[in-house]
C-alpha atoms as a PDB file:
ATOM      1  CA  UNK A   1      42.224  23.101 121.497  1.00  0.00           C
ATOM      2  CA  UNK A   2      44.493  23.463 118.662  1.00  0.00           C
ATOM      3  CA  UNK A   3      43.725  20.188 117.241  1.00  0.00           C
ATOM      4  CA  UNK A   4      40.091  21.030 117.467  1.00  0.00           C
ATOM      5  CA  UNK A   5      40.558  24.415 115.355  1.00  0.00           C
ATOM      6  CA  UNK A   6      42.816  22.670 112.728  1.00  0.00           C
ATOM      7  CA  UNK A   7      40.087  20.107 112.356  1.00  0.00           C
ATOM      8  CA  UNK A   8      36.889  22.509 111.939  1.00  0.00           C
ATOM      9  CA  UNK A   9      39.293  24.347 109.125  1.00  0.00           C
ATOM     10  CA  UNK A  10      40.169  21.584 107.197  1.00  0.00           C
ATOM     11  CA  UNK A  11      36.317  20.486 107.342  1.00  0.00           C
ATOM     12  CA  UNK A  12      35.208  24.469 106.116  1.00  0.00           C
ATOM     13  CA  UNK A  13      37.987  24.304 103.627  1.00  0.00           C
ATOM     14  CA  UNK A  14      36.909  20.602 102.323  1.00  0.00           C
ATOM     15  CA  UNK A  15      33.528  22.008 102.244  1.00  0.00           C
ATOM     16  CA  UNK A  16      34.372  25.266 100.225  1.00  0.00           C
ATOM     17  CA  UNK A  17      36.378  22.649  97.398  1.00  0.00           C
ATOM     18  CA  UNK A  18      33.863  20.391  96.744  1.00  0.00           C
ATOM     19  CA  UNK A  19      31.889  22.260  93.947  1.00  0.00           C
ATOM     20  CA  UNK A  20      28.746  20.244  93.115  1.00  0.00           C
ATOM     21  CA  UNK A  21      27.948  19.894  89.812  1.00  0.00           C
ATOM     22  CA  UNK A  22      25.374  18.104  87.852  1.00  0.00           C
ATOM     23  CA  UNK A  23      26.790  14.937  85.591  1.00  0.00           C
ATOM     24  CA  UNK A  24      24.959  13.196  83.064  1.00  0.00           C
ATOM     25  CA  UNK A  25      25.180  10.033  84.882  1.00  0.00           C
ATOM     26  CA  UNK A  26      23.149  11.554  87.395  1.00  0.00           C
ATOM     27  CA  UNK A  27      19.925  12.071  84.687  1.00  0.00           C
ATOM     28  CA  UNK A  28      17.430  10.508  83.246  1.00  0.00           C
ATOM     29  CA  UNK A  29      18.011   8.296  79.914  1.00  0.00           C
ATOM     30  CA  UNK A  30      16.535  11.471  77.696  1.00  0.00           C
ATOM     31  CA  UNK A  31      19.788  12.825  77.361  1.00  0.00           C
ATOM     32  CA  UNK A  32      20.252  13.490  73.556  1.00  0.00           C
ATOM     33  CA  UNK A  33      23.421  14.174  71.544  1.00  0.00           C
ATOM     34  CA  UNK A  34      23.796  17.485  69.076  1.00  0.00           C
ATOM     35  CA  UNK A  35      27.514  16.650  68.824  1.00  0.00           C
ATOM     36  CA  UNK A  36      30.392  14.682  70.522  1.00  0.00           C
ATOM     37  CA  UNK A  37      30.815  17.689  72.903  1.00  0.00           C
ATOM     38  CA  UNK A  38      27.290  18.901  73.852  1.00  0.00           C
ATOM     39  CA  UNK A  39      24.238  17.055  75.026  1.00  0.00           C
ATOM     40  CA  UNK A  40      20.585  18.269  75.985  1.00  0.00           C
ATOM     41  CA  UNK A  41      17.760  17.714  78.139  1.00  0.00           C
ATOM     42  CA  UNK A  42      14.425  19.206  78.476  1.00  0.00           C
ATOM     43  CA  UNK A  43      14.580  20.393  81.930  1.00  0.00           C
ATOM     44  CA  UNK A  44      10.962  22.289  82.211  1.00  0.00           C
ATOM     45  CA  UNK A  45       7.570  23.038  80.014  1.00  0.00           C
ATOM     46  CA  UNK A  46       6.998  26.462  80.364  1.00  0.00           C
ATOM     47  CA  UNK A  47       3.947  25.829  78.356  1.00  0.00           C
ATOM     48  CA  UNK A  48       2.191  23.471  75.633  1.00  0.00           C
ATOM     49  CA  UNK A  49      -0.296  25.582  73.114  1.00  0.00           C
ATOM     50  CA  UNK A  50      -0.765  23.102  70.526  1.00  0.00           C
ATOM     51  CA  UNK A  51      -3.308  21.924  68.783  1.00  0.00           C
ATOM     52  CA  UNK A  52      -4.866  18.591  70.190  1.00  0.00           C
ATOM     53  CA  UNK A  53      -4.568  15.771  67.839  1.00  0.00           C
ATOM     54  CA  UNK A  54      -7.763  15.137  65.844  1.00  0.00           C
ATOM     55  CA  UNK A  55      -9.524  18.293  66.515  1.00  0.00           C
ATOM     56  CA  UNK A  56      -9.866  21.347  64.287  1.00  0.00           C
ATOM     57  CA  UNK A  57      -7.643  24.949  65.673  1.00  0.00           C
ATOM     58  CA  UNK A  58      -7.266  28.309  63.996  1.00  0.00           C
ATOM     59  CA  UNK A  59      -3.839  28.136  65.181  1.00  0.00           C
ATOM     60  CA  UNK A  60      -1.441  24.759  65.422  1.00  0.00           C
ATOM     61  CA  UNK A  61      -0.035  26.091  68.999  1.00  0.00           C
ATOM     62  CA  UNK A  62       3.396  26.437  70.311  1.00  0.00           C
ATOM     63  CA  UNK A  63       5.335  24.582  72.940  1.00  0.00           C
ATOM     64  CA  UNK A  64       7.941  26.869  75.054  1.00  0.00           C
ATOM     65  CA  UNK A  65      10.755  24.903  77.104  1.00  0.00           C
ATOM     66  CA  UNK A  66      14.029  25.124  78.878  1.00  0.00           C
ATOM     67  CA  UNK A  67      16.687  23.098  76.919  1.00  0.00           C
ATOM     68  CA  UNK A  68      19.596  22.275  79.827  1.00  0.00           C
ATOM     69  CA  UNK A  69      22.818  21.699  77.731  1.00  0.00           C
ATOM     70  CA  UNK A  70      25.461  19.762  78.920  1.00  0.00           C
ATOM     71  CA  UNK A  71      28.979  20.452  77.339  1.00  0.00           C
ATOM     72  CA  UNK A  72      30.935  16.981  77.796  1.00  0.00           C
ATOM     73  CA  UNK A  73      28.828  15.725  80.468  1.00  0.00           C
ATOM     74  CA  UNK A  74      28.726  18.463  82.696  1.00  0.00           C
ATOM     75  CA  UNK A  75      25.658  20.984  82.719  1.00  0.00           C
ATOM     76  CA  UNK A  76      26.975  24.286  80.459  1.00  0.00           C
ATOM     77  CA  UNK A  77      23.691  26.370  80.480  1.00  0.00           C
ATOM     78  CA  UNK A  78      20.193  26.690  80.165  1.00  0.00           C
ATOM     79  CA  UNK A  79      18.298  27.412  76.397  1.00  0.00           C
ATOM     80  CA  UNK A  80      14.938  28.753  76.620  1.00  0.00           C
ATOM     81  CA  UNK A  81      13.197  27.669  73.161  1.00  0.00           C
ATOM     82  CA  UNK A  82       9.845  28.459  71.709  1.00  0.00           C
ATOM     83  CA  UNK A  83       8.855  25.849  69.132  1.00  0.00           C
ATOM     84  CA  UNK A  84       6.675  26.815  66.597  1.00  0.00           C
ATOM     85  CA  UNK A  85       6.594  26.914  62.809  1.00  0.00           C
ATOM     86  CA  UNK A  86       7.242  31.104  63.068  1.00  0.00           C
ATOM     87  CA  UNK A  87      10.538  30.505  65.520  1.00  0.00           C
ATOM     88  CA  UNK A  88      12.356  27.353  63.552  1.00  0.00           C
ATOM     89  CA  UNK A  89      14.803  29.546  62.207  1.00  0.00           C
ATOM     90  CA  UNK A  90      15.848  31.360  65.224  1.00  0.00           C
ATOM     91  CA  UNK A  91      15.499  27.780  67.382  1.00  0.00           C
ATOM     92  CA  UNK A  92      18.029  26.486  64.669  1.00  0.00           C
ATOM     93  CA  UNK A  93      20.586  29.104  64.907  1.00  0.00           C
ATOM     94  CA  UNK A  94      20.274  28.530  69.258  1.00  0.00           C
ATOM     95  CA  UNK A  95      21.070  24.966  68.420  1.00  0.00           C
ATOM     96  CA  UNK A  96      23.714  24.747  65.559  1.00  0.00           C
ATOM     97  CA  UNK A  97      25.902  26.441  68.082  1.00  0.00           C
ATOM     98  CA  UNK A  98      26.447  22.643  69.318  1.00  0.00           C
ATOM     99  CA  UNK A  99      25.696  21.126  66.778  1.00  0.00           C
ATOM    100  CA  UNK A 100      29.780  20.738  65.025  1.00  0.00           C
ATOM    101  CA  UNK A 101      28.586  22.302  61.919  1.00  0.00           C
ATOM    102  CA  UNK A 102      25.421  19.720  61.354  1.00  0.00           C
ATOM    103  CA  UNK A 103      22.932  21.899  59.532  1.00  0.00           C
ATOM    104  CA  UNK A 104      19.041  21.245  61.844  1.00  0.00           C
ATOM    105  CA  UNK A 105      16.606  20.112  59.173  1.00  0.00           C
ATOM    106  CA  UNK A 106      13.626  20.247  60.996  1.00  0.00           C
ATOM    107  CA  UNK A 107      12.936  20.442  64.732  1.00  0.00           C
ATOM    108  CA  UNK A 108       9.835  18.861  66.716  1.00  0.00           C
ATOM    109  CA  UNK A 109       8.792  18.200  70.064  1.00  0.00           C
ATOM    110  CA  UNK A 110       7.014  14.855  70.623  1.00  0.00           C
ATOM    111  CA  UNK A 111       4.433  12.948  71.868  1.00  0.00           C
ATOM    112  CA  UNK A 112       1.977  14.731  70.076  1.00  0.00           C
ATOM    113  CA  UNK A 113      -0.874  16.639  72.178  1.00  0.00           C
ATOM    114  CA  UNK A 114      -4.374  14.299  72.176  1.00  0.00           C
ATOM    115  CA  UNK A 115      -7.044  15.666  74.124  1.00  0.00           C
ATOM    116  CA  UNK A 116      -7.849  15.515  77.530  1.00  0.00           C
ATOM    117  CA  UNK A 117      -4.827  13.604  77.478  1.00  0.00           C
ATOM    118  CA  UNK A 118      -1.802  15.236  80.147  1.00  0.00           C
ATOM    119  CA  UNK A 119       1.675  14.609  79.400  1.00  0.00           C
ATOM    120  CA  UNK A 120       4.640  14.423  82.027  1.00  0.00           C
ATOM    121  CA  UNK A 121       7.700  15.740  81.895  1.00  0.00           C
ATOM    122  CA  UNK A 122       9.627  12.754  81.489  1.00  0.00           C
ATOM    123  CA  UNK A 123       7.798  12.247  78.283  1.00  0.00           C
ATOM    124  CA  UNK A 124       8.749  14.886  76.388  1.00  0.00           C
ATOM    125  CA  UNK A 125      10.992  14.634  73.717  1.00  0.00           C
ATOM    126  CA  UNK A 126      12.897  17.440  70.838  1.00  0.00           C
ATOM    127  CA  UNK A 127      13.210  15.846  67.819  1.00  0.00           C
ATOM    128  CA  UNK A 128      15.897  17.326  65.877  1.00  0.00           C
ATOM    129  CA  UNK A 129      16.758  16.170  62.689  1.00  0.00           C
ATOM    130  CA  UNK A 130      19.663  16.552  60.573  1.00  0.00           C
ATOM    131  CA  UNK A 131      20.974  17.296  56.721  1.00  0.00           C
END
């Protein structure tokens, strides 16, 4: 009976140890560098506003996501980003905290919208360019 106790609390305690946590080689191939140390992902669309390519708005639209950042491989936190021409600067002082000093010329999210056209998940992309 002994044995059988020992063994159940060596099972809980391996259990309790083993901390899962999510690894880059566990993701998709849009993982994208801002420096040596950090990484991103786009890990949900909240929404996609924007202006359909080729037709005529009042208002080019906005695109609000979750950035997941990874800080050397491991998943660090989540960024919630709203990317519009009114929000660059503030979306550029969320990101230049891991960026190693690299000033954010101009940020983007690709494909662009077409109409009656639905894009996945997977196919979203932040552009992010540099000085």
């Amino acid at each position: 009976m002994k044995k059988i106790v020992s063994f159940f609390i060596v099972v809980l305690l391996i259990g309790c140890a083993s901390k899962k946590e999510e690894v880059l080689t566990d993701l998709p191939v849009q993982i994208n560098k801002l420096s040596e140390e950090y990484s991103f992902k786009i890990k949900e669309i909240v929404s996609d506003s924007r202006c359909p390519e080729g037709v005529n708005c009042v208002w080019a639209g906005e695109v609000e996501l979750i950035l997941s950042i990874y800080k050397e491989g491991v998943f660090y936190k989540d960024e919630p980003l709203t990317i519009n021409f009114i929000n660059f600067n503030k979306n550029k002082w969320v990101l230049e905290k891991y960026t190693s000093n690299k000033e954010i010329k101009s940020i983007e999210v690709l494909p662009e919208k077409k109409q009656g056209v639905e894009v996945n998940l997977e196919d979203y992309l932040l552009n992010i360019n540099f000085d």
